[in-house]
Protein backbone atom coordinates (compact mmCIF):
# COMPACT_ATOMS: atom_id res chain seq x y z
CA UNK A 1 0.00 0.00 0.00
CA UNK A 2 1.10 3.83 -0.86
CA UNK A 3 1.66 5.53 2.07
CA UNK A 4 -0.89 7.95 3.07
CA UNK A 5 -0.75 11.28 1.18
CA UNK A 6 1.91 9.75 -1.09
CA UNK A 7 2.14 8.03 -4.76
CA UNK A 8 0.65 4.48 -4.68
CA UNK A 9 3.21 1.78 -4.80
CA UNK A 10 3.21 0.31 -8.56
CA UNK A 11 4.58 -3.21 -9.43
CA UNK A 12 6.92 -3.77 -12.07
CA UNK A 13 6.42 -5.21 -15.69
CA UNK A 14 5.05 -8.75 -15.20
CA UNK A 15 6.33 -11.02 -17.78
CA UNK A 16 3.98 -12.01 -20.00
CA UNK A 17 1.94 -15.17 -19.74
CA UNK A 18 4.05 -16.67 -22.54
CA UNK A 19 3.10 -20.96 -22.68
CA UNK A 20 5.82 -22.59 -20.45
CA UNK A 21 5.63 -25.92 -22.33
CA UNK A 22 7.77 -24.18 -25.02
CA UNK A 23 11.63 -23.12 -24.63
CA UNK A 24 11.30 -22.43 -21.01
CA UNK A 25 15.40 -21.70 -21.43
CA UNK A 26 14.76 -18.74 -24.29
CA UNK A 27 12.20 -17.16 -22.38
CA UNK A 28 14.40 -15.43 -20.06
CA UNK A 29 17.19 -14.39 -22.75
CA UNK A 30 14.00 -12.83 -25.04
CA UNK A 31 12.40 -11.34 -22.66
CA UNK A 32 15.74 -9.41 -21.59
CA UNK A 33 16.56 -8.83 -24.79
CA UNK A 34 13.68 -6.08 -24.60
CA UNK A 35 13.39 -5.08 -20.59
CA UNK A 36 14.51 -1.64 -21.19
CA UNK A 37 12.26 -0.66 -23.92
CA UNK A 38 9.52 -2.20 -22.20
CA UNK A 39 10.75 -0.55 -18.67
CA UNK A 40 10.80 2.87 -20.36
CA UNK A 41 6.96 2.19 -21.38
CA UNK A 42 6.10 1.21 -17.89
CA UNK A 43 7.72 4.15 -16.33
CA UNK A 44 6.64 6.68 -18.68
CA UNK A 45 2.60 5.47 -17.48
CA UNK A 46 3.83 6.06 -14.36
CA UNK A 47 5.00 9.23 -14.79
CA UNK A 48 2.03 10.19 -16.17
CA UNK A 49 -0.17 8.46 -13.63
CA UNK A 50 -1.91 6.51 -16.41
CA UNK A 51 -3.90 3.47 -15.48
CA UNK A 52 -2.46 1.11 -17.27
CA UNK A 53 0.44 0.51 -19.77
CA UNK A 54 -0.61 0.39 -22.85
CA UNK A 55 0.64 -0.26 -27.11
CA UNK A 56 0.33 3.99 -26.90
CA UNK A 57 3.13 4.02 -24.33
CA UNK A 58 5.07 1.23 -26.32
CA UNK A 59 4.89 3.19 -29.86
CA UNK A 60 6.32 6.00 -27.76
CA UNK A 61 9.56 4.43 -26.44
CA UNK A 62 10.10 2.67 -29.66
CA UNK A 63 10.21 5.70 -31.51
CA UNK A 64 13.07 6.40 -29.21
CA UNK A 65 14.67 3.70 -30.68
CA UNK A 66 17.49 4.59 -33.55
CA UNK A 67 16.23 1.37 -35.63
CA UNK A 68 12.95 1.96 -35.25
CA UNK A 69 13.35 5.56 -36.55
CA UNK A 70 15.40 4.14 -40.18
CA UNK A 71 12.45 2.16 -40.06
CA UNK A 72 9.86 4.69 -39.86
CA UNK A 73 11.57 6.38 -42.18
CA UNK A 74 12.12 3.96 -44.59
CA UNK A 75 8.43 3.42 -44.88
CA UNK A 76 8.31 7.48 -46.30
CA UNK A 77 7.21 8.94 -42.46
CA UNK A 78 9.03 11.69 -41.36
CA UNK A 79 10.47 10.06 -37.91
CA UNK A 80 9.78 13.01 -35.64
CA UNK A 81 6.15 13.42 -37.04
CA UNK A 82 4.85 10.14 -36.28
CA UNK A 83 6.84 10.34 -33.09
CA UNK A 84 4.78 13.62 -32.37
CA UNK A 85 1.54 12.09 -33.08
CA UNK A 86 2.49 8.81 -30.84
CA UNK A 87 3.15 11.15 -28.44
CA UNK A 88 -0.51 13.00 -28.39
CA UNK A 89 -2.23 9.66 -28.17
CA UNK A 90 -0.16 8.79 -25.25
CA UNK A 91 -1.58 12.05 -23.63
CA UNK A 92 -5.47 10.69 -24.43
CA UNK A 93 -4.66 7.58 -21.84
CA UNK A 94 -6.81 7.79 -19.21
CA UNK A 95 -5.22 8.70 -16.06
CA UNK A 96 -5.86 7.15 -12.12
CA UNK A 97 -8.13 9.23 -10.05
CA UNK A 98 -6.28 11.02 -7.46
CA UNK A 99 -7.81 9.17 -5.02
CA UNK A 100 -7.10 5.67 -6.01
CA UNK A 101 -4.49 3.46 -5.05
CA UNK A 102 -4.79 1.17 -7.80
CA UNK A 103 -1.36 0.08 -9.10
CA UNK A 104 -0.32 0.60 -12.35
CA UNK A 105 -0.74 -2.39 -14.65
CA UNK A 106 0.20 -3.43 -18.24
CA UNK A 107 -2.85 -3.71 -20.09
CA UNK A 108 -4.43 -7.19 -21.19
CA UNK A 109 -3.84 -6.02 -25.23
CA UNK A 110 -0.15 -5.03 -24.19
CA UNK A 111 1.08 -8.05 -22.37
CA UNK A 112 -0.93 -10.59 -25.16
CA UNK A 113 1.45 -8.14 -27.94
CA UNK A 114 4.68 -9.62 -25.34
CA UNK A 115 3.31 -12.71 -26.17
CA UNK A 116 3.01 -13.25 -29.50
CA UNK A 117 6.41 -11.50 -30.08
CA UNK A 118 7.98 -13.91 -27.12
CA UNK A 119 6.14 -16.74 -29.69
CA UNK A 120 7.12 -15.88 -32.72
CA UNK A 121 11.15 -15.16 -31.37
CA UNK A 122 10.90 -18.62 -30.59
CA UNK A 123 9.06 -19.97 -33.30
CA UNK A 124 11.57 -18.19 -35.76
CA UNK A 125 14.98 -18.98 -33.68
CA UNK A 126 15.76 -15.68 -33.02
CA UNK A 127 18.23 -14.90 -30.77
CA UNK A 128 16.35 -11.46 -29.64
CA UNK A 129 12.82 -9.57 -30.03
CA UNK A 130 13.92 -6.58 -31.56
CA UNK A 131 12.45 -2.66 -31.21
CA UNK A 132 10.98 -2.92 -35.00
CA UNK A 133 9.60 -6.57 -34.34
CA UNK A 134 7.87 -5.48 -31.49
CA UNK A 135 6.55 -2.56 -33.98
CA UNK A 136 5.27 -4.58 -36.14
CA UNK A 137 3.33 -6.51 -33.62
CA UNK A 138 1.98 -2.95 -32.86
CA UNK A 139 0.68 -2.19 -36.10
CA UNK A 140 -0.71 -5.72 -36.93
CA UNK A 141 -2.86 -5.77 -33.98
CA UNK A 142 -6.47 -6.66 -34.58
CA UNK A 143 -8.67 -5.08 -34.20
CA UNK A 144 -6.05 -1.85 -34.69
CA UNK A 145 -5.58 -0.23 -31.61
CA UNK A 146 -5.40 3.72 -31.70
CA UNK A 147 -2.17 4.22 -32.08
CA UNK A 148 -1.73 1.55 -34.72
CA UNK A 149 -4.28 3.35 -37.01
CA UNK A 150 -2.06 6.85 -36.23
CA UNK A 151 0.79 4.71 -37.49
CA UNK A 152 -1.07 2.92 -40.59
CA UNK A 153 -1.72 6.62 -41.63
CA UNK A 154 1.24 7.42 -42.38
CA UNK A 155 1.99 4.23 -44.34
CA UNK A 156 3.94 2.55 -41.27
CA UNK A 157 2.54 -1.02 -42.02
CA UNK A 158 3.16 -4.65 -41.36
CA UNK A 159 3.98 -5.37 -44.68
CA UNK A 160 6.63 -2.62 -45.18
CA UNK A 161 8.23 -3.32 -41.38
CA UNK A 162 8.56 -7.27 -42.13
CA UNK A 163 10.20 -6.19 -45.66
CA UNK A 164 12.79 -4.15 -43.79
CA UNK A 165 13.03 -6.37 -40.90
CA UNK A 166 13.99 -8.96 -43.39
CA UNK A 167 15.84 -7.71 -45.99
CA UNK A 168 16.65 -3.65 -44.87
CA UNK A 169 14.31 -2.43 -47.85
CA UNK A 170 10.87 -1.74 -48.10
CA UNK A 171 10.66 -1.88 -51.94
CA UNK A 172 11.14 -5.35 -53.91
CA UNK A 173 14.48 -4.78 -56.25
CA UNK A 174 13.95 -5.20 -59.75
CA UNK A 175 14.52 -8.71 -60.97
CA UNK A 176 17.54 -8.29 -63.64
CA UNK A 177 16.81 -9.01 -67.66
CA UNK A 178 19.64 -11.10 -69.00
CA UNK A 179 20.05 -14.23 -71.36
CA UNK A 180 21.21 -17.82 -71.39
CA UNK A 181 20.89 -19.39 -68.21
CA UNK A 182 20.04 -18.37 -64.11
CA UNK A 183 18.78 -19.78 -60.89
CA UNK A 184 16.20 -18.52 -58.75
CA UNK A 185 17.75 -17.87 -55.40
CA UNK A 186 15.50 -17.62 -52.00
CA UNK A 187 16.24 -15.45 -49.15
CA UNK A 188 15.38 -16.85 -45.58
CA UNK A 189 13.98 -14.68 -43.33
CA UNK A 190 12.25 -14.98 -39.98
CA UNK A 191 8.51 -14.03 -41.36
CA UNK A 192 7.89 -16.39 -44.04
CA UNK A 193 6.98 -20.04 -43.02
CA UNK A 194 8.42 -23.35 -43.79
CA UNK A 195 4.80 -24.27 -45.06
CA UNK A 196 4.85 -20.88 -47.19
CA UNK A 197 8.08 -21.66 -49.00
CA UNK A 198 7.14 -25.41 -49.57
CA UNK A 199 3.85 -24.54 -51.19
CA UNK A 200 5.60 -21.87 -53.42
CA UNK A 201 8.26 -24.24 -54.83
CA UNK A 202 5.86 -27.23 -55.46
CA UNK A 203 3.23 -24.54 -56.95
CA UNK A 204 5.73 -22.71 -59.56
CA UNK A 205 8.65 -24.80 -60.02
CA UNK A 206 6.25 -28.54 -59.83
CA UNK A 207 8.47 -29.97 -57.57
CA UNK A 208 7.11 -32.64 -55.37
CA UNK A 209 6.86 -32.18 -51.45
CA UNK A 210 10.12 -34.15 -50.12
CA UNK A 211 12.06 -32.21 -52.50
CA UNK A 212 10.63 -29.19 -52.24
CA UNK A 213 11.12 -29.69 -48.10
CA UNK A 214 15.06 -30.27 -49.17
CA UNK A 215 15.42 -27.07 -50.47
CA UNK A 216 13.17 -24.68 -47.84
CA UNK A 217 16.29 -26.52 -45.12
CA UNK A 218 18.38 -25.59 -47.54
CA UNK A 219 17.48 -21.49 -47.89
CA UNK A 220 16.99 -21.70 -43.70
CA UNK A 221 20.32 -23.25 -42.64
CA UNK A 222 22.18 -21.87 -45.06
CA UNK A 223 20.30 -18.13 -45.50
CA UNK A 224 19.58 -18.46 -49.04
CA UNK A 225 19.88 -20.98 -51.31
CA UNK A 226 19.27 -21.58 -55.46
CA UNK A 227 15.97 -23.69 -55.95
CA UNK A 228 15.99 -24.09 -59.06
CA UNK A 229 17.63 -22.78 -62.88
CA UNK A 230 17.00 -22.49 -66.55
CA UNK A 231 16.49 -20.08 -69.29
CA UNK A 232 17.04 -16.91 -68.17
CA UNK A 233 13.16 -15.73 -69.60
CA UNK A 234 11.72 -18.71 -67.58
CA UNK A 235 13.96 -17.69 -64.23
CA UNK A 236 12.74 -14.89 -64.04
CA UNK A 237 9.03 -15.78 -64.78
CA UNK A 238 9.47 -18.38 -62.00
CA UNK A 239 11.13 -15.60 -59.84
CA UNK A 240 8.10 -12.91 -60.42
CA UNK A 241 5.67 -15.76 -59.74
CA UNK A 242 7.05 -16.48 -56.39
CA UNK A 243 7.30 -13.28 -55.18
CA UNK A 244 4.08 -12.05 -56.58
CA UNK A 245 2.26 -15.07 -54.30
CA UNK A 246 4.26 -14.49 -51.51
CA UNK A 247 3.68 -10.91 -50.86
CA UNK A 248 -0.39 -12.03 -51.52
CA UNK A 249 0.07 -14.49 -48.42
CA UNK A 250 2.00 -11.38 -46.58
CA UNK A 251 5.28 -12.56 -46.49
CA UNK A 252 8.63 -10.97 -47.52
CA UNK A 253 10.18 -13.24 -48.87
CA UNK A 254 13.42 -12.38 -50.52
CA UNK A 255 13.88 -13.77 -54.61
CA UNK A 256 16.90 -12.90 -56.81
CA UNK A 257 18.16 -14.10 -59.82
């Protein structure tokens, strides 16, 4: 209990009620590998005497965040302007009556966001949650929180994030005209499935399952990998193709020739 007169005690970040059955040993390492930019959301509801901690007070001390900014900013947003908007629907939160000695909580939507990112670290093998990942779990949210439609607005999208994330682009490169022959090279990355990439390569290059399983292993062990080559006309058919279905499915994957 606060003492009397004085600010009510709050409790720290609790971790997030990520499923134990899975990597119990990562948990801790992911969940560190974000504690400050989550403990500089928590503090700045505090400050503010907010009721709870919320995706508003996340967006905030991500844009705080130097790869978060390239990223905004790679997307076409003007850094500081999205920052300032952020920043306005951080000041909308409702705040604790004066009176109340309710402690200061992350909010349900906030810690399930931990949760899914915590997930999806694991599910990917990554070795950290990064600020932009944990952006993109912002602006995918559904339905879209407040500050994730302030952020759609100015074009800062799932889509565009994952493409940077993955590849440090936002744009698809132009697939190069040539002649004789080429391969089709995939890029891994830690957005697009296994599933996603086997379905591709037995859809456009009619390869059968246990081959086409060969070659996603190959493109994730190895980071990319050729899976398949011919004429250069029908490479880069095959190429288009792939990339034209994966971006339908919302993935960012990477294709060269």
């Amino acid at each position: 209990m606060g003492q009397r007169g004085g600010q009510p005690k709050s409790e720290p970040p609790r971790r997030p009620a990520v499923r134990r059955t899975v990597a119990k040993d990562r948990v801790g390492p992911l969940l560190e590998s974000f504690s400050e930019v989550r403990h500089r959301a928590f503090g700045r509801s505090l400050e503010a005497k907010h009721r709870q901690t919320t995706e508003s007070h996340l967006a905030a001390a991500l844009l705080r965040e130097e790869s978060v900014r390239r990223a905004v900013a790679a997307c076409g947003a003007d850094p500081d302007d999205v920052e300032a908007l952020v920043e306005g629907t951080v000041d909308q939160e409702p705040r604790r009556p004066w009176w109340s000695l309710a402690r200061t909580r992350e909010s349900p939507g906030l810690l399930s966001l931990y949760d899914r990112a915590l997930m999806h670290a694991i599910s990917a093998e990554l070795d950290r949650v990064s600020p932009v990942l944990l952006l993109i779990r912002v602006v995918e949210s559904a339905p879209p929180s407040v500050v994730a439609e302030r952020l759609l607005a100015f074009d800062v999208d799932e889509a565009r994030l994952k493409r940077w994330a993955a590849h440090g682009r936002v744009d698809d490169a132009p697939l190069p005209r040539g002649s004789g022959r080429a391969g089709v090279r995939l890029l891994d990355d830690p957005f697009t499935t296994k599933e996603a990439v086997i379905a591709l390569l037995t859809t456009h290059l009619d390869l059968d399952e246990e081959r086409a399983e060969r070659l996603m292993l190959r493109v994730h062990e190895g980071g990319r990998a050729v899976v398949g080559r011919g004429p250069w006309d029908w490479a880069r058919q095959k190429a288009e193709a792939i990339r034209e279905e994966a971006r339908a499915m919302g993935f960012p994957l990477g294709v060269e020739l």
